[in-house]
PDB file of N, CA and C in Angstrom:
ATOM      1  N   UNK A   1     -16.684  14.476   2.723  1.00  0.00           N
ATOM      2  CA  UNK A   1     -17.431  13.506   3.490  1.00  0.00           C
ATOM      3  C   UNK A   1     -16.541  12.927   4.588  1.00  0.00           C
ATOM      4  N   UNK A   2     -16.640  13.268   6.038  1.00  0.00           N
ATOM      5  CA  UNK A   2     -16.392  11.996   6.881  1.00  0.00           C
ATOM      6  C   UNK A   2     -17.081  11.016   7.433  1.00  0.00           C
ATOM      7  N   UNK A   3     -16.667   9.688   7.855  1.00  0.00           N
ATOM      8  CA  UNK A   3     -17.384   8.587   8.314  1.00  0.00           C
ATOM      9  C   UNK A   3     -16.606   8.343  10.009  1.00  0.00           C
ATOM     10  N   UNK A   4     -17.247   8.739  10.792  1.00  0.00           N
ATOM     11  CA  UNK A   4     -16.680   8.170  12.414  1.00  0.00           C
ATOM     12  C   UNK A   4     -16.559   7.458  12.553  1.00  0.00           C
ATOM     13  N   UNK A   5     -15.365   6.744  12.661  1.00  0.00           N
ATOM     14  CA  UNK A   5     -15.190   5.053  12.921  1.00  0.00           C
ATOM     15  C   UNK A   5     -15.079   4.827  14.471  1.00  0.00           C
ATOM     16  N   UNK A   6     -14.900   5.651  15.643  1.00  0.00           N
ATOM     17  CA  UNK A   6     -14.461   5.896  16.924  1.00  0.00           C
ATOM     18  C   UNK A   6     -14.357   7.108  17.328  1.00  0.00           C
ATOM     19  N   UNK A   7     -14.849   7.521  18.361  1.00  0.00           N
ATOM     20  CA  UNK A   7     -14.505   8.650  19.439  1.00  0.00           C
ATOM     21  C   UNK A   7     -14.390   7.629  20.546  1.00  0.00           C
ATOM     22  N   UNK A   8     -13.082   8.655  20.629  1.00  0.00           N
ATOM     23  CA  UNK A   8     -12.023   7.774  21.980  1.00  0.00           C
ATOM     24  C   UNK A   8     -12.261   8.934  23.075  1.00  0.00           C
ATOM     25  N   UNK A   9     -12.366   8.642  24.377  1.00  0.00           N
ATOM     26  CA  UNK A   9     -12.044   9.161  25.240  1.00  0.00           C
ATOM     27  C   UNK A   9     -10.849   8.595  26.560  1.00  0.00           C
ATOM     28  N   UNK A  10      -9.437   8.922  26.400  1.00  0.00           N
ATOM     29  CA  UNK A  10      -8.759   8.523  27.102  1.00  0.00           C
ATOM     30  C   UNK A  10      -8.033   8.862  28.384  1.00  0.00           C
ATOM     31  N   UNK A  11      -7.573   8.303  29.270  1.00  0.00           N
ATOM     32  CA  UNK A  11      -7.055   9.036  30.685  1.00  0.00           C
ATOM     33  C   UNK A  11      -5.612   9.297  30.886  1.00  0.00           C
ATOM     34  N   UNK A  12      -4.750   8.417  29.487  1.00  0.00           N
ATOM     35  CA  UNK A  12      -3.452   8.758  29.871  1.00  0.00           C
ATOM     36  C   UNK A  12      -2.446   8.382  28.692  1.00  0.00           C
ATOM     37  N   UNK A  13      -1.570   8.859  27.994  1.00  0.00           N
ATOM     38  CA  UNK A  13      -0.776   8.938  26.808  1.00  0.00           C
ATOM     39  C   UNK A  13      -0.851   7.169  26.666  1.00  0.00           C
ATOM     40  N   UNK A  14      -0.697   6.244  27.748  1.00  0.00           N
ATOM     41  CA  UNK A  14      -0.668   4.714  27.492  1.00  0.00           C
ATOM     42  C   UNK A  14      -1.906   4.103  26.662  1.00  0.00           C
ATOM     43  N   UNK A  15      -2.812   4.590  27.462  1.00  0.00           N
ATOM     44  CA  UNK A  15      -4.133   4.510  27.083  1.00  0.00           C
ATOM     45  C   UNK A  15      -4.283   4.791  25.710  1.00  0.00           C
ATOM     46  N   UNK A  16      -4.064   6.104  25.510  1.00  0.00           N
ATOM     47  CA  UNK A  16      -4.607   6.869  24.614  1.00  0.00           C
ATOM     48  C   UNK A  16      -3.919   6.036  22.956  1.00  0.00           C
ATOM     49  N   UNK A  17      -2.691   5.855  23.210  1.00  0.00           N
ATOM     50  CA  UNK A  17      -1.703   4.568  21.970  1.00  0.00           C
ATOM     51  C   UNK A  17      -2.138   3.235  22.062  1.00  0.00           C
ATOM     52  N   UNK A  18      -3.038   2.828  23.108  1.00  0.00           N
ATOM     53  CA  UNK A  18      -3.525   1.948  22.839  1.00  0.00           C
ATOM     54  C   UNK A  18      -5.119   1.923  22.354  1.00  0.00           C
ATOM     55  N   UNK A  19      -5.701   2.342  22.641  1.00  0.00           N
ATOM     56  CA  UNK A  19      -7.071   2.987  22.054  1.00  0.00           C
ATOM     57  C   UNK A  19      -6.734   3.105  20.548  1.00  0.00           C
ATOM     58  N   UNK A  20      -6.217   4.451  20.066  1.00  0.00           N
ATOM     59  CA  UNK A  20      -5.983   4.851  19.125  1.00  0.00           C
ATOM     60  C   UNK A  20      -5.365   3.877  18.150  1.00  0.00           C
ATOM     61  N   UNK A  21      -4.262   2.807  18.625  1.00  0.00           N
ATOM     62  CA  UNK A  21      -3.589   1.467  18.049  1.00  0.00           C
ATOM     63  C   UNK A  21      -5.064   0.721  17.091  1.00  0.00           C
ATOM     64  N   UNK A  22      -6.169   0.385  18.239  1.00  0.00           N
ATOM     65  CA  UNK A  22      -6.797  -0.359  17.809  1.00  0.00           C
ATOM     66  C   UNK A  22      -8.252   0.238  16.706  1.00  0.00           C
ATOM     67  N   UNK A  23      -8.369   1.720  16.934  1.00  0.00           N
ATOM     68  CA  UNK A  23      -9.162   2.544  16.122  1.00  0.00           C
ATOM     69  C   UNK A  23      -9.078   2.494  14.608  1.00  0.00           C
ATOM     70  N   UNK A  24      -7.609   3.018  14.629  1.00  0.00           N
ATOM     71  CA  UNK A  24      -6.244   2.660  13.416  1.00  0.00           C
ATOM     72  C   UNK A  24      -6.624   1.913  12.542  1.00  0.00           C
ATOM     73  N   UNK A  25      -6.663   0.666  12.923  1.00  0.00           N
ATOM     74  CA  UNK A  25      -6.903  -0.248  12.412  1.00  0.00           C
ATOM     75  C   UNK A  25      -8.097  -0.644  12.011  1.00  0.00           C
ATOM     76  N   UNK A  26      -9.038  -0.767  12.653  1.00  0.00           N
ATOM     77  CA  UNK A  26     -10.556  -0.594  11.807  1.00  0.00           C
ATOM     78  C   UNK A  26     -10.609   0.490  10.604  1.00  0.00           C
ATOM     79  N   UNK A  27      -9.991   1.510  10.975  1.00  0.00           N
ATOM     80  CA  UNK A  27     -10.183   2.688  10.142  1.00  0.00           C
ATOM     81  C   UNK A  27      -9.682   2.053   8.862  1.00  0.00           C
ATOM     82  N   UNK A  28      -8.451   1.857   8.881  1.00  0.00           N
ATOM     83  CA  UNK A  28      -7.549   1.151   7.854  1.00  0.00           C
ATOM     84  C   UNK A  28      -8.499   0.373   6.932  1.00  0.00           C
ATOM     85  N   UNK A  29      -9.075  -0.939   7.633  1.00  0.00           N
ATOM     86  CA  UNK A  29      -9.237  -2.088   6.789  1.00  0.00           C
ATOM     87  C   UNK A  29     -10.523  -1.181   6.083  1.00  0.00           C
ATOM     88  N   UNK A  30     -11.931  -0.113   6.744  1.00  0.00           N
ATOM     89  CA  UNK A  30     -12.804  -0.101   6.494  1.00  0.00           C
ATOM     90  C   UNK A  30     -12.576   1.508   5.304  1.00  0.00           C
ATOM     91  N   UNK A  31     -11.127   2.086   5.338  1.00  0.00           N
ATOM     92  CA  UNK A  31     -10.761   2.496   3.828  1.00  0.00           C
ATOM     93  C   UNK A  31     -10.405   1.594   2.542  1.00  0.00           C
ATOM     94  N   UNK A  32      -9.254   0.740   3.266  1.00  0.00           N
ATOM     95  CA  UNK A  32      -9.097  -0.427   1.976  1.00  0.00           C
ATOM     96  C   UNK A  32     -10.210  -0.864   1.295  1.00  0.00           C
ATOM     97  N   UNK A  33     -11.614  -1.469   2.116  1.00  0.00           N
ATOM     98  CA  UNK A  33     -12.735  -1.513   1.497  1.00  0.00           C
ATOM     99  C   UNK A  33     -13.559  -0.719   0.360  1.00  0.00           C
ATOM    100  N   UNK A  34     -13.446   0.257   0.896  1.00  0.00           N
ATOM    101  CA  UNK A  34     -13.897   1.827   0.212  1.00  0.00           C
ATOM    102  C   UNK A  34     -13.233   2.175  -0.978  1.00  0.00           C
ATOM    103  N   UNK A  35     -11.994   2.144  -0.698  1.00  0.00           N
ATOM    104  CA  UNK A  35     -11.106   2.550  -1.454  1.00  0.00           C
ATOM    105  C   UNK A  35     -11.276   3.894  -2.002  1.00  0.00           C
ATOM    106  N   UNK A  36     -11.901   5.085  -1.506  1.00  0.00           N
ATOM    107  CA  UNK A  36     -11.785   6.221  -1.701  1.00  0.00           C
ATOM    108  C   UNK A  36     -11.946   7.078  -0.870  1.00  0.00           C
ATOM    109  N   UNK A  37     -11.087   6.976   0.090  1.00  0.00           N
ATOM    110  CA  UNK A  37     -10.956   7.657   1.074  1.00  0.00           C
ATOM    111  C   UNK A  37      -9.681   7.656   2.081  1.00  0.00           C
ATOM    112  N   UNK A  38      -9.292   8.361   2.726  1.00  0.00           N
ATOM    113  CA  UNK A  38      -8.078   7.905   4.051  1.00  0.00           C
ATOM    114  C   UNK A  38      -8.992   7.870   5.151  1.00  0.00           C
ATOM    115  N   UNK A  39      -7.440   7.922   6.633  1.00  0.00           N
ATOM    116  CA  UNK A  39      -7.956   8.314   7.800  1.00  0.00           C
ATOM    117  C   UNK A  39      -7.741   9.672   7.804  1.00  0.00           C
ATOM    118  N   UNK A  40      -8.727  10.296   8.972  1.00  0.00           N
ATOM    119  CA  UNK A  40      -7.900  10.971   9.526  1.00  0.00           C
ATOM    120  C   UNK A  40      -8.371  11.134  11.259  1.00  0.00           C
ATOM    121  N   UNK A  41      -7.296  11.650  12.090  1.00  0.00           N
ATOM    122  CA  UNK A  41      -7.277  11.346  13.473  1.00  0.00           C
ATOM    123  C   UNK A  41      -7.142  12.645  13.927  1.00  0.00           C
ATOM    124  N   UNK A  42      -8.185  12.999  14.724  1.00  0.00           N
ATOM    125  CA  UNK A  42      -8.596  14.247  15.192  1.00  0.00           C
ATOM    126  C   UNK A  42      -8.580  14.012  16.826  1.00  0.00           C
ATOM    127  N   UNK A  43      -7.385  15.602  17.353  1.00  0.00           N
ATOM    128  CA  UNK A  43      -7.477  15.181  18.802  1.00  0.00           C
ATOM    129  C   UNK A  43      -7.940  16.899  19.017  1.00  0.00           C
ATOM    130  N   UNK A  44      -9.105  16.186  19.966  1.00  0.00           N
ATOM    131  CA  UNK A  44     -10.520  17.503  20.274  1.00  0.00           C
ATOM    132  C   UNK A  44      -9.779  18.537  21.478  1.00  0.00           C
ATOM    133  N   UNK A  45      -9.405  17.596  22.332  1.00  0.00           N
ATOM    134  CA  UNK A  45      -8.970  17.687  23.690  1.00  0.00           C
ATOM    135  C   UNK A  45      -7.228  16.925  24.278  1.00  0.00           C
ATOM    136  N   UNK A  46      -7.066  16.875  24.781  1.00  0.00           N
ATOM    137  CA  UNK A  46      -6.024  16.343  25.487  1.00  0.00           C
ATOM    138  C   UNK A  46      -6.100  14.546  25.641  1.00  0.00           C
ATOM    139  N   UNK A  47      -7.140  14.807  26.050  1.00  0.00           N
ATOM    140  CA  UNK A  47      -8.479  12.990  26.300  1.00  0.00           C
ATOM    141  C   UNK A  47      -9.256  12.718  25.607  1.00  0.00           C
ATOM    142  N   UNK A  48      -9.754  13.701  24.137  1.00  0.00           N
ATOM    143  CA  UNK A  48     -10.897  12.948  23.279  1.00  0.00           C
ATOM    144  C   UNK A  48     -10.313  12.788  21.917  1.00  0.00           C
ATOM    145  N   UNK A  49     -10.396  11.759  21.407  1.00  0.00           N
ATOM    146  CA  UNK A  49     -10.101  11.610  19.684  1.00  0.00           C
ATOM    147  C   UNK A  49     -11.099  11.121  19.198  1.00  0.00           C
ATOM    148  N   UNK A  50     -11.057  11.270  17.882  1.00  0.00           N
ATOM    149  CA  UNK A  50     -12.303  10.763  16.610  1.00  0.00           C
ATOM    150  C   UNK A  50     -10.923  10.352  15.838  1.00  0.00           C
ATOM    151  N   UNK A  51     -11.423   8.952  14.982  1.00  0.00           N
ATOM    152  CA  UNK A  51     -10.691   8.332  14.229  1.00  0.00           C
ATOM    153  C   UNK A  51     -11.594   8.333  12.597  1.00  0.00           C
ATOM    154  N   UNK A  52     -11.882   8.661  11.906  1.00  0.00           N
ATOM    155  CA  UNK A  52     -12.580   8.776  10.791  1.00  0.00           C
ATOM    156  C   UNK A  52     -12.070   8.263   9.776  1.00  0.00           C
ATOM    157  N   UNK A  53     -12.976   8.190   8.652  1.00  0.00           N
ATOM    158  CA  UNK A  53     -12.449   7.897   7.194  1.00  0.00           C
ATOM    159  C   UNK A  53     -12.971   9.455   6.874  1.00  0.00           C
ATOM    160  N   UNK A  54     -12.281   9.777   5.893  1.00  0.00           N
ATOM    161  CA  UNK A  54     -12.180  11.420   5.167  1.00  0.00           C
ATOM    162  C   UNK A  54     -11.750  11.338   3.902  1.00  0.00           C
ATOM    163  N   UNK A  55     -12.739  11.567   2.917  1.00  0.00           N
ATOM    164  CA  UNK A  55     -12.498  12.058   1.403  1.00  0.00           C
ATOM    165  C   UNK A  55     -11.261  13.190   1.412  1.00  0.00           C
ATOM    166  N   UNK A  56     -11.531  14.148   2.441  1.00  0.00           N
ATOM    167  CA  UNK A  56     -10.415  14.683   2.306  1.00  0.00           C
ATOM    168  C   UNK A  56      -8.412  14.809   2.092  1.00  0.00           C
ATOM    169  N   UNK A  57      -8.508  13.243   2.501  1.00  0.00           N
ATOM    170  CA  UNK A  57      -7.597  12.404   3.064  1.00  0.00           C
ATOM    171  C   UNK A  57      -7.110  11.462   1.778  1.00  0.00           C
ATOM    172  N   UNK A  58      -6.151  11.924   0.771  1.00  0.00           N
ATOM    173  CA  UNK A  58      -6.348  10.473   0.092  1.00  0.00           C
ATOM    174  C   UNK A  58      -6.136   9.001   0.203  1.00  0.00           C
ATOM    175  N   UNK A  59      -6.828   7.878  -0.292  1.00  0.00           N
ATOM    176  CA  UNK A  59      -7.014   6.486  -0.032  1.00  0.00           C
ATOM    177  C   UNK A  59      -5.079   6.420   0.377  1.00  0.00           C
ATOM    178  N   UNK A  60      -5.142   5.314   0.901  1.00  0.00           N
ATOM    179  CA  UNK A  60      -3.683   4.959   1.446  1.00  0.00           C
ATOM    180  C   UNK A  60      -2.927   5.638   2.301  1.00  0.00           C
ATOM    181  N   UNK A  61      -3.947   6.801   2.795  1.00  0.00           N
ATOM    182  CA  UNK A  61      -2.871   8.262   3.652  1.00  0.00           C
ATOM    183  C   UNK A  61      -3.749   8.045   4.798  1.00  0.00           C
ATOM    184  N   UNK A  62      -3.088   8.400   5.857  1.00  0.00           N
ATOM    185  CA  UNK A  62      -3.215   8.841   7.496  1.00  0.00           C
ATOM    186  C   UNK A  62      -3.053   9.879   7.698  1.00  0.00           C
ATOM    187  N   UNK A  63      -3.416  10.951   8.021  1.00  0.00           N
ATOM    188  CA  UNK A  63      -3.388  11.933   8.933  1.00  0.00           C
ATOM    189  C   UNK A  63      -3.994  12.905  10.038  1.00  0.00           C
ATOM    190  N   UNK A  64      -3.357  13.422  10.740  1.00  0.00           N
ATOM    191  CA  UNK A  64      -3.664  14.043  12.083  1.00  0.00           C
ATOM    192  C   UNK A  64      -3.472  15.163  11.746  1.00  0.00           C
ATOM    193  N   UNK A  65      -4.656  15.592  12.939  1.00  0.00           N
ATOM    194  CA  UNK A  65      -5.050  17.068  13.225  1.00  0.00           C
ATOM    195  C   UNK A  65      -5.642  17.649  14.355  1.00  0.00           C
ATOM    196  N   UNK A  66      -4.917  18.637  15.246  1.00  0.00           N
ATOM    197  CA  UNK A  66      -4.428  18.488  16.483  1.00  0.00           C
ATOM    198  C   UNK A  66      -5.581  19.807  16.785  1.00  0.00           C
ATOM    199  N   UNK A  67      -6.401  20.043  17.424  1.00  0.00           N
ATOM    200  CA  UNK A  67      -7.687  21.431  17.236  1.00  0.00           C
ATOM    201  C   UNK A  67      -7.448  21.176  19.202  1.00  0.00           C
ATOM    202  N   UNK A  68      -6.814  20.811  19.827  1.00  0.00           N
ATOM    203  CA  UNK A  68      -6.764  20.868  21.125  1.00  0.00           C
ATOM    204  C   UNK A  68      -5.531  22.247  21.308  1.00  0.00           C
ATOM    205  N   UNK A  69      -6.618  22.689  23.047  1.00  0.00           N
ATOM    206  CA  UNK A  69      -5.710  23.697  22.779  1.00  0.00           C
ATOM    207  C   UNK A  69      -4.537  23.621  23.596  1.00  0.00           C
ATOM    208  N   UNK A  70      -3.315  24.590  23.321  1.00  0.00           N
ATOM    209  CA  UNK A  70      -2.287  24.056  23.425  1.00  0.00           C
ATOM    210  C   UNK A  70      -1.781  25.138  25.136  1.00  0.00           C
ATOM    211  N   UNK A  71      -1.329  24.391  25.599  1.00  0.00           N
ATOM    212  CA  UNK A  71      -0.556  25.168  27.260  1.00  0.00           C
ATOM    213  C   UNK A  71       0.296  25.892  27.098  1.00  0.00           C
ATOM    214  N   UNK A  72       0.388  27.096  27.655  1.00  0.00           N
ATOM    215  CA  UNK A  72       1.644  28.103  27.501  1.00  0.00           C
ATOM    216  C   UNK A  72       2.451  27.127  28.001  1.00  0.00           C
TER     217      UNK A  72
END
């Protein structure tokens, strides 16, 4: 099961740590709630992220997963 807490679309690495800073954090408090689940932070593109809660993910864990494609 995932739950979308945010799709970010950002214009520049500043941006994008600050966006993502504040995603984070919703994500966070609205697993602690749950309590059965993590994050996890999915970057689509270069400029788009999804911040989710994921069963896949266990409660208290963060992680990323990078499906953008990458530049010679």
């Amino acid at each position: 099961m995932q739950s979308v807490v945010a799709e970010l679309e950002v214009e520049n690495s500043t941006d994008a740590e600050a966006q993502l800073s504040l995603a984070l954090g919703s994500a966070i408090s609205a697993a602690r709630s749950e309590r059965n689940c993590g994050v996890l932070v999915t970057r689509h593109q270069y400029t788009r992220f999804t911040v989710a809660l994921s069963s896949t993910v266990p409660y208290g864990e963060t992680r990323e997963l990078d499906l953008a494609p990458h530049r010679q």
